[in-house]
PDB file of N, CA and C in Angstrom:
ATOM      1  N   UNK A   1     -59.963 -32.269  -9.587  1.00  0.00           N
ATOM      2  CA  UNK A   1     -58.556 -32.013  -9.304  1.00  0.00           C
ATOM      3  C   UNK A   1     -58.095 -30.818 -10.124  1.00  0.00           C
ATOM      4  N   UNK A   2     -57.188 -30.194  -9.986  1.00  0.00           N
ATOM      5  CA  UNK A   2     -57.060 -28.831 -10.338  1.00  0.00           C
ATOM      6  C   UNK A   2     -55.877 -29.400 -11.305  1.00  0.00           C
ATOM      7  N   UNK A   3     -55.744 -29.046 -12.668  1.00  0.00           N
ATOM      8  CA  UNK A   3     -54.656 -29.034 -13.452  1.00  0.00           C
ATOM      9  C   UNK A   3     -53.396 -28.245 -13.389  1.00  0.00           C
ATOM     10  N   UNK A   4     -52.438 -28.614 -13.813  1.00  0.00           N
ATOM     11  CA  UNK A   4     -50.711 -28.157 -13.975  1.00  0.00           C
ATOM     12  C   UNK A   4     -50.409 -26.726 -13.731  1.00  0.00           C
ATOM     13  N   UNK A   5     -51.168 -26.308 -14.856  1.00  0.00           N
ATOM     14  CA  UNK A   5     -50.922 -24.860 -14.773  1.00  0.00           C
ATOM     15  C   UNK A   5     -51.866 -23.828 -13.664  1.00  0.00           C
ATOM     16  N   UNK A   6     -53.082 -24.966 -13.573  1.00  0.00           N
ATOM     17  CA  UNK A   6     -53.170 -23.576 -12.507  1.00  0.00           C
ATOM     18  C   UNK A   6     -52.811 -24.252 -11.124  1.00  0.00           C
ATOM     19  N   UNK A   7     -51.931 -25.050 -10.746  1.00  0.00           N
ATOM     20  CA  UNK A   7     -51.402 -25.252  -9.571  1.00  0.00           C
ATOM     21  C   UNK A   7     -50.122 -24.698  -9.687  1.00  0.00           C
ATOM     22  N   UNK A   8     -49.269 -24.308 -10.788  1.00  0.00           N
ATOM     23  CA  UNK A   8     -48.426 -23.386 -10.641  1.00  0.00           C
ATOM     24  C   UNK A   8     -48.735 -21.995 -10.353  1.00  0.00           C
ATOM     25  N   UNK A   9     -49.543 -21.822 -11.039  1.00  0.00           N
ATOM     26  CA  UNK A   9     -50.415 -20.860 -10.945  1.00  0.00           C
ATOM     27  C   UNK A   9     -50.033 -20.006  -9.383  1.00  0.00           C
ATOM     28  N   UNK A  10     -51.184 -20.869  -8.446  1.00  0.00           N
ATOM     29  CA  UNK A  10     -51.150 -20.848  -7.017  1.00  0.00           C
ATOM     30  C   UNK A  10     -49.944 -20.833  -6.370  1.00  0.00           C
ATOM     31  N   UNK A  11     -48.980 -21.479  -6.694  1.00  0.00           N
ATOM     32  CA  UNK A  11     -47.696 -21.545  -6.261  1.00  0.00           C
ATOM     33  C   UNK A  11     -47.000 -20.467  -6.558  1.00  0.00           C
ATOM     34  N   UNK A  12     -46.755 -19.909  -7.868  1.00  0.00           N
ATOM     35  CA  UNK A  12     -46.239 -18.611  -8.295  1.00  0.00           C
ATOM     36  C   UNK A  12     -46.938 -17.479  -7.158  1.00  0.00           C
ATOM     37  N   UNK A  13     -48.350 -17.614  -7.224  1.00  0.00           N
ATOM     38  CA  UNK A  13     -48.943 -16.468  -5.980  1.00  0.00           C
ATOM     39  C   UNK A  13     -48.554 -16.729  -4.700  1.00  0.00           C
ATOM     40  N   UNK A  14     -48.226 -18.306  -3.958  1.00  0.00           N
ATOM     41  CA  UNK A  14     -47.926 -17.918  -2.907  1.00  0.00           C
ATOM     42  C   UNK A  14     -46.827 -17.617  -2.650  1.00  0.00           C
ATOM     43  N   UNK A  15     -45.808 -17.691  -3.633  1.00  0.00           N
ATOM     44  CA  UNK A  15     -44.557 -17.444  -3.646  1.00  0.00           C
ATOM     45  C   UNK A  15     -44.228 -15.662  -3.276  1.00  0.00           C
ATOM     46  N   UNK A  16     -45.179 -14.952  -4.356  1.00  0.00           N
ATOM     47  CA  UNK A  16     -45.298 -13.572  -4.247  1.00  0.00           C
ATOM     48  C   UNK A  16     -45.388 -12.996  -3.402  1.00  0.00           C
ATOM     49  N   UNK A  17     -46.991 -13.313  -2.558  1.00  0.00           N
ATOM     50  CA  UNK A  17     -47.064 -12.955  -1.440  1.00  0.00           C
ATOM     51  C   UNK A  17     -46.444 -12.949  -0.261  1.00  0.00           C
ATOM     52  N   UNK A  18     -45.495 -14.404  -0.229  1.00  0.00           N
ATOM     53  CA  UNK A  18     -44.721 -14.592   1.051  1.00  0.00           C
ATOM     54  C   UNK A  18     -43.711 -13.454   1.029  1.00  0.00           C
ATOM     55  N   UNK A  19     -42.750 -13.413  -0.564  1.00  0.00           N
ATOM     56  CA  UNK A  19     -42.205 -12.241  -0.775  1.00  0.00           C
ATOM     57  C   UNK A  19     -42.161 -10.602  -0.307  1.00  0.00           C
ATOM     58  N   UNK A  20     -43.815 -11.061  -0.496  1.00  0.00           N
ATOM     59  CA  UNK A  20     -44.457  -9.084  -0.440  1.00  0.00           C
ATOM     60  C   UNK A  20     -44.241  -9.011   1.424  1.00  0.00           C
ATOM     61  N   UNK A  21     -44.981 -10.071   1.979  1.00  0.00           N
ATOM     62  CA  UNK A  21     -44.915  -9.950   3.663  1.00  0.00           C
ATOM     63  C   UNK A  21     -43.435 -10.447   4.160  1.00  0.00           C
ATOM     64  N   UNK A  22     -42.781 -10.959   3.938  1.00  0.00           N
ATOM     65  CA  UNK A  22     -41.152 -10.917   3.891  1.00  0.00           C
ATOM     66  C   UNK A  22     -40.527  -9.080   3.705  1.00  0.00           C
ATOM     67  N   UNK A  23     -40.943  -8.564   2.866  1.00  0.00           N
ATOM     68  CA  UNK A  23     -40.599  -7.374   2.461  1.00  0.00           C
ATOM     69  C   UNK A  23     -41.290  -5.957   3.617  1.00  0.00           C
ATOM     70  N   UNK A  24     -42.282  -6.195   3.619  1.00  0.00           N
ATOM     71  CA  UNK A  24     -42.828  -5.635   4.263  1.00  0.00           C
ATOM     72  C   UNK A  24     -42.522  -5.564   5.831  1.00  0.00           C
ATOM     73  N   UNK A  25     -42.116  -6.503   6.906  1.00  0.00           N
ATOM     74  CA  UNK A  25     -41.559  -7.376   7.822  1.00  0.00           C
ATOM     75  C   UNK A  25     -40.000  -6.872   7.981  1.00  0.00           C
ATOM     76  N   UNK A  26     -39.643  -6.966   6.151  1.00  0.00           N
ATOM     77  CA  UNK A  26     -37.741  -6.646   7.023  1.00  0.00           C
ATOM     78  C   UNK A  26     -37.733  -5.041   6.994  1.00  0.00           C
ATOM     79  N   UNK A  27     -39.007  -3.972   6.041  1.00  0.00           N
ATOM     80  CA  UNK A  27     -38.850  -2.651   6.215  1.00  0.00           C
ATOM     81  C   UNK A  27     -39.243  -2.565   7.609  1.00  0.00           C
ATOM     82  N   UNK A  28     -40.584  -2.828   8.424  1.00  0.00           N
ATOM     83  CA  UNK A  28     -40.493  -2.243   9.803  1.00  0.00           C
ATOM     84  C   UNK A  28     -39.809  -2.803  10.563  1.00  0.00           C
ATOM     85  N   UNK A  29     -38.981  -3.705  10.420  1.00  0.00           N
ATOM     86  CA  UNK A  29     -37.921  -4.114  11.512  1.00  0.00           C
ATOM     87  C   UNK A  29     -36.949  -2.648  11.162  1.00  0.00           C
ATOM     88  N   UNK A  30     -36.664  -2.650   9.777  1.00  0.00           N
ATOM     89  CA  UNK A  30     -35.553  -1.472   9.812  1.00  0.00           C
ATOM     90  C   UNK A  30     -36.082   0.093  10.030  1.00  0.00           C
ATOM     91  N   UNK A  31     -36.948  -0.075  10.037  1.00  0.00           N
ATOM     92  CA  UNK A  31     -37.804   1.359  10.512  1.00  0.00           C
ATOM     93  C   UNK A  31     -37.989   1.970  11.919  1.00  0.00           C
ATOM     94  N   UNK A  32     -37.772   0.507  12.531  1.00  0.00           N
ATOM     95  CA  UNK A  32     -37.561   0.576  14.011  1.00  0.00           C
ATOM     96  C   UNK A  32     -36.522   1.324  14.635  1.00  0.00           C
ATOM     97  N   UNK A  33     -35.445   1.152  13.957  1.00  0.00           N
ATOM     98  CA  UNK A  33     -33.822   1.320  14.193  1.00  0.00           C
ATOM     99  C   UNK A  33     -33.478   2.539  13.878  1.00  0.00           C
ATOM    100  N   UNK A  34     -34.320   3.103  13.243  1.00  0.00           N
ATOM    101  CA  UNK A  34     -33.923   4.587  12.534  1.00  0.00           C
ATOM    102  C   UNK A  34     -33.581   5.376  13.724  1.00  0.00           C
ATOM    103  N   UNK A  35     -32.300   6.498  13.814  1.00  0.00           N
ATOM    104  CA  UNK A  35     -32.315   6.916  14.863  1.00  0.00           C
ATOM    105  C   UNK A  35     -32.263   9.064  14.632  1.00  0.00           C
ATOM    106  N   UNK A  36     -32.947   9.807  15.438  1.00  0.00           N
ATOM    107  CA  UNK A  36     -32.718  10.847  15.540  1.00  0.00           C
ATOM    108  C   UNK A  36     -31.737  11.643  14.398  1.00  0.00           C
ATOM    109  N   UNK A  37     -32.510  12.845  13.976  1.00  0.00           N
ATOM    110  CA  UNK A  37     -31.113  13.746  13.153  1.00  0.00           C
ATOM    111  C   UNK A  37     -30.009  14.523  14.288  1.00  0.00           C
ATOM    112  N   UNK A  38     -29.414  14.572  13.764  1.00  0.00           N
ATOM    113  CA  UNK A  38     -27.978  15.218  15.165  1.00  0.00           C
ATOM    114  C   UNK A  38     -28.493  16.423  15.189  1.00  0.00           C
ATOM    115  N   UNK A  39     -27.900  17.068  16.246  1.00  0.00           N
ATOM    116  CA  UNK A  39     -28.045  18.142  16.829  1.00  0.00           C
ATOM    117  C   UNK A  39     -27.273  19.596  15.927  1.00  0.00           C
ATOM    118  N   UNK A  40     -27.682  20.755  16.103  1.00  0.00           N
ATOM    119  CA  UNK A  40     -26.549  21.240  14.967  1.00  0.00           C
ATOM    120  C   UNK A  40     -25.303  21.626  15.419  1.00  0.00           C
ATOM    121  N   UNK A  41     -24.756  21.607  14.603  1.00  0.00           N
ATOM    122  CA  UNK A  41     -22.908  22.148  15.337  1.00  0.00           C
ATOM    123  C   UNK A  41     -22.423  22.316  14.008  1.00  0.00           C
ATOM    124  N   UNK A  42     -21.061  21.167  13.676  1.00  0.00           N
ATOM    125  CA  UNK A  42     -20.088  21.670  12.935  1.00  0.00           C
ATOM    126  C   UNK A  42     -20.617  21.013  11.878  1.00  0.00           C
ATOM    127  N   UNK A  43     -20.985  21.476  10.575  1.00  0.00           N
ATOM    128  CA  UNK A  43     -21.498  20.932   9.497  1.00  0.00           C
ATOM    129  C   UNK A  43     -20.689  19.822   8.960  1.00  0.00           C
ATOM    130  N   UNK A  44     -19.257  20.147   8.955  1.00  0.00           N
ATOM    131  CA  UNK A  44     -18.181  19.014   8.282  1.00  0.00           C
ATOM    132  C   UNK A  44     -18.582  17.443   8.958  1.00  0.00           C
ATOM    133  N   UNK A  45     -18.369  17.960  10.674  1.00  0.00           N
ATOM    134  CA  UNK A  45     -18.974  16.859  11.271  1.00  0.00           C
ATOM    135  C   UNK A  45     -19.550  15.774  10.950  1.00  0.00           C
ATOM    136  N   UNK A  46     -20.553  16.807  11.155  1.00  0.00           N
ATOM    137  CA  UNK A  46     -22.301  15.963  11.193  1.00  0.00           C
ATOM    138  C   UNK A  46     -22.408  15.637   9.560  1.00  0.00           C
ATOM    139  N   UNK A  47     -22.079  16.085   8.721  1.00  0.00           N
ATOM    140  CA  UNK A  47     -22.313  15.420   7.301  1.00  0.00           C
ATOM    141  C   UNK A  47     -21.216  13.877   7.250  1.00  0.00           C
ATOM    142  N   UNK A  48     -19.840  14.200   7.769  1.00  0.00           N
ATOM    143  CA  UNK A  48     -19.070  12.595   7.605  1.00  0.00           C
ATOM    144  C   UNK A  48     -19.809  11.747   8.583  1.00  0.00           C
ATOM    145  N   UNK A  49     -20.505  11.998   9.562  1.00  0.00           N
ATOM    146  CA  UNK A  49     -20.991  11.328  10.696  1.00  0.00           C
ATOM    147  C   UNK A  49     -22.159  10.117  10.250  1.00  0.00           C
ATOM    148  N   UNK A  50     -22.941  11.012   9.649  1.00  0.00           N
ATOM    149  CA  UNK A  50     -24.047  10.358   8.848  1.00  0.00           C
ATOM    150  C   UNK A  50     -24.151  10.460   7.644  1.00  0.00           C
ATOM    151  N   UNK A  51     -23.150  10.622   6.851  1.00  0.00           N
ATOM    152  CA  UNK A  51     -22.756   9.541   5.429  1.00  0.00           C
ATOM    153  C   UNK A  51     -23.039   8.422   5.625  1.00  0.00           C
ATOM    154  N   UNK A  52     -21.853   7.650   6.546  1.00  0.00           N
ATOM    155  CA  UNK A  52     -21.927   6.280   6.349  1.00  0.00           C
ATOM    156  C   UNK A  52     -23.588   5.408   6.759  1.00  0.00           C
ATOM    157  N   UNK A  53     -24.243   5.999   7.710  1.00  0.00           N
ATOM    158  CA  UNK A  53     -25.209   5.668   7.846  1.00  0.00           C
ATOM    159  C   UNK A  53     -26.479   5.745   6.564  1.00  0.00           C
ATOM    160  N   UNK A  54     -26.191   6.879   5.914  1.00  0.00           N
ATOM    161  CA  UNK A  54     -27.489   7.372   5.021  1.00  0.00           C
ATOM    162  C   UNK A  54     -26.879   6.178   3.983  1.00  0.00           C
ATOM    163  N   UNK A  55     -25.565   5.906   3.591  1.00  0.00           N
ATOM    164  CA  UNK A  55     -25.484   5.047   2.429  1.00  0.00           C
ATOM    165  C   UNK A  55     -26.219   4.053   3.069  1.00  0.00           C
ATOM    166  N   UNK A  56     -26.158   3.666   4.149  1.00  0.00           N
ATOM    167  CA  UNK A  56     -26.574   2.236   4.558  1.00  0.00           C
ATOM    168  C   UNK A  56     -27.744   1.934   4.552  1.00  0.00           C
ATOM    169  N   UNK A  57     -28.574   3.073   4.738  1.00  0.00           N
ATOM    170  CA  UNK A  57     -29.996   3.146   4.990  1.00  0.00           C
ATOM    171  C   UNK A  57     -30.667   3.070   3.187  1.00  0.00           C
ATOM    172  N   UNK A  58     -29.603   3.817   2.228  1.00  0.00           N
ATOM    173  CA  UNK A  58     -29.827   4.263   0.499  1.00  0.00           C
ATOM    174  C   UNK A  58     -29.852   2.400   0.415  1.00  0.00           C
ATOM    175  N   UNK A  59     -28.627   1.969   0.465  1.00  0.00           N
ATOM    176  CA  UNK A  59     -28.829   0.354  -0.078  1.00  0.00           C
ATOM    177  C   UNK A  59     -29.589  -0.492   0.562  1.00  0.00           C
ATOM    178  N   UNK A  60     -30.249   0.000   1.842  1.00  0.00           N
ATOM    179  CA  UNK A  60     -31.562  -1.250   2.229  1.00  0.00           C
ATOM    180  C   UNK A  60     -32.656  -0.788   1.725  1.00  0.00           C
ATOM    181  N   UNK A  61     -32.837   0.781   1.243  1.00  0.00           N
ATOM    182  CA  UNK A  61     -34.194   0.942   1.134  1.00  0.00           C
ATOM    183  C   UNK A  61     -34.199   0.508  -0.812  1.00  0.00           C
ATOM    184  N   UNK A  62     -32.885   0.353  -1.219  1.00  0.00           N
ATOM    185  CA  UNK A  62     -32.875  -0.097  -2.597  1.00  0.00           C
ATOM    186  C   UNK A  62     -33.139  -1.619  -2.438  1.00  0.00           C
ATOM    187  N   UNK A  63     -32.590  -1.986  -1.789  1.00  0.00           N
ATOM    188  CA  UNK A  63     -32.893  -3.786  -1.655  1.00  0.00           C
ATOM    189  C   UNK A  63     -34.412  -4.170  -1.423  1.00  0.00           C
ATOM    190  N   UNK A  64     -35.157  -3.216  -0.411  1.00  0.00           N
ATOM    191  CA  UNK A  64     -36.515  -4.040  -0.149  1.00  0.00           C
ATOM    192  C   UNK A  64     -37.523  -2.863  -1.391  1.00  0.00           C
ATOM    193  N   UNK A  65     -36.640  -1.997  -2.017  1.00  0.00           N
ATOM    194  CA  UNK A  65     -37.622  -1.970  -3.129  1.00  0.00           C
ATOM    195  C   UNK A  65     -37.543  -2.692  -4.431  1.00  0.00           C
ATOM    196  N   UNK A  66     -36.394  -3.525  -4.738  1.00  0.00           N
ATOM    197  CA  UNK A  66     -36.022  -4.399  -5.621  1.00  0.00           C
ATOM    198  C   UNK A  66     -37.263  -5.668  -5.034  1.00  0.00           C
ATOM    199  N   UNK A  67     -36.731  -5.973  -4.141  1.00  0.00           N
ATOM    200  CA  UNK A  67     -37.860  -6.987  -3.529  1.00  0.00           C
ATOM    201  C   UNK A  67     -38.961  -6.673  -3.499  1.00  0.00           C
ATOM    202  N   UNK A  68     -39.812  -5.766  -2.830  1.00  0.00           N
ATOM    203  CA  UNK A  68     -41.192  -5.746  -3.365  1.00  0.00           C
ATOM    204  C   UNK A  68     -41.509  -5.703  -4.714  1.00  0.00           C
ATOM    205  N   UNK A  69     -40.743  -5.341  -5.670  1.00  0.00           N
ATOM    206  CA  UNK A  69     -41.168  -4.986  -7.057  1.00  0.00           C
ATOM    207  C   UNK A  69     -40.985  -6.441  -7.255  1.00  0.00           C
ATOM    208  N   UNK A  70     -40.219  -7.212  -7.400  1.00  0.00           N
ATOM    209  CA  UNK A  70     -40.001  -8.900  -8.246  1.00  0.00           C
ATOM    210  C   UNK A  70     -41.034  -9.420  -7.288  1.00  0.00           C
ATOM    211  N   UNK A  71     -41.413  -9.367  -5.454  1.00  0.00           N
ATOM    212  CA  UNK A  71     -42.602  -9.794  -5.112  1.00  0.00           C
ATOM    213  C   UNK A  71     -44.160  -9.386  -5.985  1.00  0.00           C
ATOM    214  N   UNK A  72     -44.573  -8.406  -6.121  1.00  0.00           N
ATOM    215  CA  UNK A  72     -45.640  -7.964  -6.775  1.00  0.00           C
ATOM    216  C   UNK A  72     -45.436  -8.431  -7.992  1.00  0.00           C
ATOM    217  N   UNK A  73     -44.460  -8.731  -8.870  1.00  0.00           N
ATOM    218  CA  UNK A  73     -44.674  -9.055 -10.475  1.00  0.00           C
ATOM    219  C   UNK A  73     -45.044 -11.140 -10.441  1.00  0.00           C
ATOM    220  N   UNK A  74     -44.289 -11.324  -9.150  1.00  0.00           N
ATOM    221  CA  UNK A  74     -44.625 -12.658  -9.156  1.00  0.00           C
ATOM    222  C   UNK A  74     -46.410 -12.776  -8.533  1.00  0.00           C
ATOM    223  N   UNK A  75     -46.930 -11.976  -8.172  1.00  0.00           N
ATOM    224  CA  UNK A  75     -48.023 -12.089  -7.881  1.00  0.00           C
ATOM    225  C   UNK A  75     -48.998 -12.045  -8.725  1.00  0.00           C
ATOM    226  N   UNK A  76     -48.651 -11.268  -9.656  1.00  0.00           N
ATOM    227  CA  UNK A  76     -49.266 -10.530 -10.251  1.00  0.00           C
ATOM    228  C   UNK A  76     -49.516 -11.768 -11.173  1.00  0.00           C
ATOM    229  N   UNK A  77     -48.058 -12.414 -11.925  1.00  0.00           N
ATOM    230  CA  UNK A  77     -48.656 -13.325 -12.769  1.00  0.00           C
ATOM    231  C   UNK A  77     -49.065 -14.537 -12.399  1.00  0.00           C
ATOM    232  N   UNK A  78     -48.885 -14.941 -10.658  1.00  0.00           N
ATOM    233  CA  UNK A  78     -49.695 -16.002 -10.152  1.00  0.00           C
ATOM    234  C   UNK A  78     -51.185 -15.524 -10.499  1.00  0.00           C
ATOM    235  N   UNK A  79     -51.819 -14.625  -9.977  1.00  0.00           N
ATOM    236  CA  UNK A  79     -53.378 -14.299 -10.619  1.00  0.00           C
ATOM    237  C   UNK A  79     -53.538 -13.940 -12.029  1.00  0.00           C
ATOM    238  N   UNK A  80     -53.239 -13.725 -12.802  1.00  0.00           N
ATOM    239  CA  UNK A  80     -52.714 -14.133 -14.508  1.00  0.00           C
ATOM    240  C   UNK A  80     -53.073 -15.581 -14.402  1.00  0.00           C
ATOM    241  N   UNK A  81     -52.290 -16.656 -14.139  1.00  0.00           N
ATOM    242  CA  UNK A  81     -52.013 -17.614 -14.362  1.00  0.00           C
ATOM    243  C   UNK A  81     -53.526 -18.812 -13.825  1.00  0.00           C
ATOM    244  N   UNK A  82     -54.193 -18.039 -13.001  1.00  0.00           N
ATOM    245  CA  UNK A  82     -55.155 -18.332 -12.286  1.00  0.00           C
ATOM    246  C   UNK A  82     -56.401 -18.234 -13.439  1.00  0.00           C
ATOM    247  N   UNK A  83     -56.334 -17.067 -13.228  1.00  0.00           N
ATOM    248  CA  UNK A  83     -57.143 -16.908 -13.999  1.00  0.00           C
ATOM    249  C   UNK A  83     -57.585 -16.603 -15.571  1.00  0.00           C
ATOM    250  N   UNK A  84     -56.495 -17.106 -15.940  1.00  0.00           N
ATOM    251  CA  UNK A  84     -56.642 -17.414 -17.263  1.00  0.00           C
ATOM    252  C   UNK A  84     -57.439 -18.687 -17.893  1.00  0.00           C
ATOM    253  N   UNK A  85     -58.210 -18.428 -19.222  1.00  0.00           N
ATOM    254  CA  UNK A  85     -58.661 -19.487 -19.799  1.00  0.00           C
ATOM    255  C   UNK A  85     -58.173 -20.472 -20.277  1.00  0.00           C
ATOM    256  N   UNK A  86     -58.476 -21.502 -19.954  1.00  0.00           N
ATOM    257  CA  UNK A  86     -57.574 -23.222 -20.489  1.00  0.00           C
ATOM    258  C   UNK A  86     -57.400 -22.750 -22.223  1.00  0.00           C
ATOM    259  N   UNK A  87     -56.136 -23.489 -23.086  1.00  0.00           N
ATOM    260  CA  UNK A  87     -55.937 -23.499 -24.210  1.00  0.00           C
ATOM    261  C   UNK A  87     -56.268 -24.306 -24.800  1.00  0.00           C
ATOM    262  N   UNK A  88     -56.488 -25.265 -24.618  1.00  0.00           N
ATOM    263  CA  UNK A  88     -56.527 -26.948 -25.298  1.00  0.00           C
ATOM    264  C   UNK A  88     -57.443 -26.452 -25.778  1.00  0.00           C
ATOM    265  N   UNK A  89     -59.010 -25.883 -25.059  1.00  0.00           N
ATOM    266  CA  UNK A  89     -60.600 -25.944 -26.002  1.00  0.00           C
ATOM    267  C   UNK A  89     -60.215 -25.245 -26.844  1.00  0.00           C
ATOM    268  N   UNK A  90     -59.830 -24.082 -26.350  1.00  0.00           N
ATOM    269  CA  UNK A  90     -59.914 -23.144 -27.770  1.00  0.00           C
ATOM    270  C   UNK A  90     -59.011 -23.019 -29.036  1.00  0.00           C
ATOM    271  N   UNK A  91     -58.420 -23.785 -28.767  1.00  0.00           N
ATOM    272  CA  UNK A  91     -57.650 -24.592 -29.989  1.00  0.00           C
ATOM    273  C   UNK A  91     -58.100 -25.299 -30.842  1.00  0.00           C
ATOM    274  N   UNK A  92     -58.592 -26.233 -30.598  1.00  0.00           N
ATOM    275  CA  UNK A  92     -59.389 -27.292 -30.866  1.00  0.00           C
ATOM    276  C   UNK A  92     -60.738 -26.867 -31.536  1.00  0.00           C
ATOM    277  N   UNK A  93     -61.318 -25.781 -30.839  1.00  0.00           N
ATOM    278  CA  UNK A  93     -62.555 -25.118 -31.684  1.00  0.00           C
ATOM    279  C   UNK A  93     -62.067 -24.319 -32.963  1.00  0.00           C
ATOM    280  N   UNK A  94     -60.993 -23.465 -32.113  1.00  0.00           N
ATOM    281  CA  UNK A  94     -60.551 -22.617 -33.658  1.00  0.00           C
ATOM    282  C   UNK A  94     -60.335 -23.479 -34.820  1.00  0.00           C
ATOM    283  N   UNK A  95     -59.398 -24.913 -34.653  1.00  0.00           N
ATOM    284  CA  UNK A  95     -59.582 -25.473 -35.952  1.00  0.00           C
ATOM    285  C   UNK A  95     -60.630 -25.945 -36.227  1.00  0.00           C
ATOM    286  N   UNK A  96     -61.806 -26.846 -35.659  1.00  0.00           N
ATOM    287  CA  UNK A  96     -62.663 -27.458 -36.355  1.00  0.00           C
ATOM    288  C   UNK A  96     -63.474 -25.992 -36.803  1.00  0.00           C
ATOM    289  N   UNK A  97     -63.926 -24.736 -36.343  1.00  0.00           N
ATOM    290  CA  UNK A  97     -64.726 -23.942 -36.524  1.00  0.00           C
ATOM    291  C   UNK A  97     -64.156 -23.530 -38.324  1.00  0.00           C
ATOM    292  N   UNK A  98     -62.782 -23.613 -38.555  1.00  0.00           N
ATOM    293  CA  UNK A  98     -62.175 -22.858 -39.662  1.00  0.00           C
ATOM    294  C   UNK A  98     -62.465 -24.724 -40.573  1.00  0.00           C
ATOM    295  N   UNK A  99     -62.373 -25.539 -40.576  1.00  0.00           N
ATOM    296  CA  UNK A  99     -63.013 -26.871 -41.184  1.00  0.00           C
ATOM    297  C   UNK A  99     -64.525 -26.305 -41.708  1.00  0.00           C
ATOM    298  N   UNK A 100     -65.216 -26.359 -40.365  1.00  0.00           N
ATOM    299  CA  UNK A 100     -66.633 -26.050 -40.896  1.00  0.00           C
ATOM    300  C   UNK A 100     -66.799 -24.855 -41.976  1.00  0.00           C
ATOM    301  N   UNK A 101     -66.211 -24.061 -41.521  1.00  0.00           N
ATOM    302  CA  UNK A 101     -66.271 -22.649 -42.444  1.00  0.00           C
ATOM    303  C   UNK A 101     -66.114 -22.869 -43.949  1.00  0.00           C
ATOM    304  N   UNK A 102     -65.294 -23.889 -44.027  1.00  0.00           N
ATOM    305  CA  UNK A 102     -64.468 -24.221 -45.556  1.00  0.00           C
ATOM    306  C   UNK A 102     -65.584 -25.093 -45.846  1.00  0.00           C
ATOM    307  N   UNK A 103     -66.049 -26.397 -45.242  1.00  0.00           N
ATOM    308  CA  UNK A 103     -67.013 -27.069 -45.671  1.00  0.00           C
ATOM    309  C   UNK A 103     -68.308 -26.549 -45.960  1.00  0.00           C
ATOM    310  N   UNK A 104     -68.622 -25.132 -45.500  1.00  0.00           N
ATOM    311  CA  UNK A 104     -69.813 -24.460 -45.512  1.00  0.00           C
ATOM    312  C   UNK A 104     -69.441 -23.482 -47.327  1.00  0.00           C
ATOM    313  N   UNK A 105     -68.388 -23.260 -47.489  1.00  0.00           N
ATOM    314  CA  UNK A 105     -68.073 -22.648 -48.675  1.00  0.00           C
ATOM    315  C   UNK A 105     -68.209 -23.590 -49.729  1.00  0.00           C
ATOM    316  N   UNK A 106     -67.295 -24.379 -49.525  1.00  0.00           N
ATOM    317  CA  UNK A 106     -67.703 -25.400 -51.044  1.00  0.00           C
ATOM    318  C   UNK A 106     -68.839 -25.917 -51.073  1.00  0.00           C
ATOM    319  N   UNK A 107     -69.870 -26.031 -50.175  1.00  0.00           N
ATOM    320  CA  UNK A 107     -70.773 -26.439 -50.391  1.00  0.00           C
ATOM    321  C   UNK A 107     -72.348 -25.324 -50.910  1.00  0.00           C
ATOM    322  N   UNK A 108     -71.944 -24.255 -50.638  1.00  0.00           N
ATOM    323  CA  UNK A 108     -72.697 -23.123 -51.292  1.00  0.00           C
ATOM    324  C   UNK A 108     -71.916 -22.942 -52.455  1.00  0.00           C
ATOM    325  N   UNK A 109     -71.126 -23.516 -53.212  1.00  0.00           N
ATOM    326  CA  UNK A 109     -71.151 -23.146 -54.852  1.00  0.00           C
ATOM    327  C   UNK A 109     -71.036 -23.857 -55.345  1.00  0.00           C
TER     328      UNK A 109
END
C-alpha cells in the first residue's frame, strides 16, 4: 500500500496537470477567437477601436499565464514529493549511527 505522503504526493501531481491541460484548453479556445488587424485609415480610430479589445486579450493572456505558472509549480512538487526519500529511516540511522560513533570512542581510550 502506498503511504501518506506519497499519495499526496500523486494527488498534488494530478492536481497540476489537470491545471496545466485546463490552461492549455482555455488558451486555444481563446486563440480561436482572435480576429484580423483593421484595415488602415484613421489612426485615432483604429487605436480607440482596439484598445478595448487588446486590454481584454492583455488580462486573459495574464490570467492563463498566472495559471500555468501555479499549474507547473504544483507539478513540479507533486514529482518532488514522489520522489523523494522516506524520513523515518534516515532518522533513525542518523541517531543510532552518532550512538555507535560515541560508543566506538570511549571504548578506544
Amino acid at each position: 500500500m502506498i503511504d501518506d505522503v506519497k499519495m499526496s504526493g500523486f494527488i498534488v501531481l494530478f492536481i497540476g496537470v489537470g491545471l496545466l491541460i485546463f490552461t492549455f484548453y482555455t488558451a486555444f479556445q481563446f486563440l480561436v477567437g482572435v480576429q484580423g488587424i483593421a484595415p488602415p485609415g484613421d489612426f485615432v480610430g483604429i487605436f480607440g477601436e482596439s484598445l478595448s479589445p487588446l486590454i481584454t486579450y492583455a488580462i486573459r493572456a495574464l490570467y492563463l499565464g498566472i495559471m500555468g505558472w501555479v499549474g507547473s509549480i504544483l507539478t513540479r512538487r507533486g514529482v518532488q514529493i514522489i520522489i523523494s526519500p522516506p524520513k523515518e529511516g534516515k532518522t533513525e540511522k542518523g541517531v543510532k549511527g552518532k550512538e555507535d560513533a560515541a560508543e566506538k570512542t570511549s571504548t578506544s581510550q
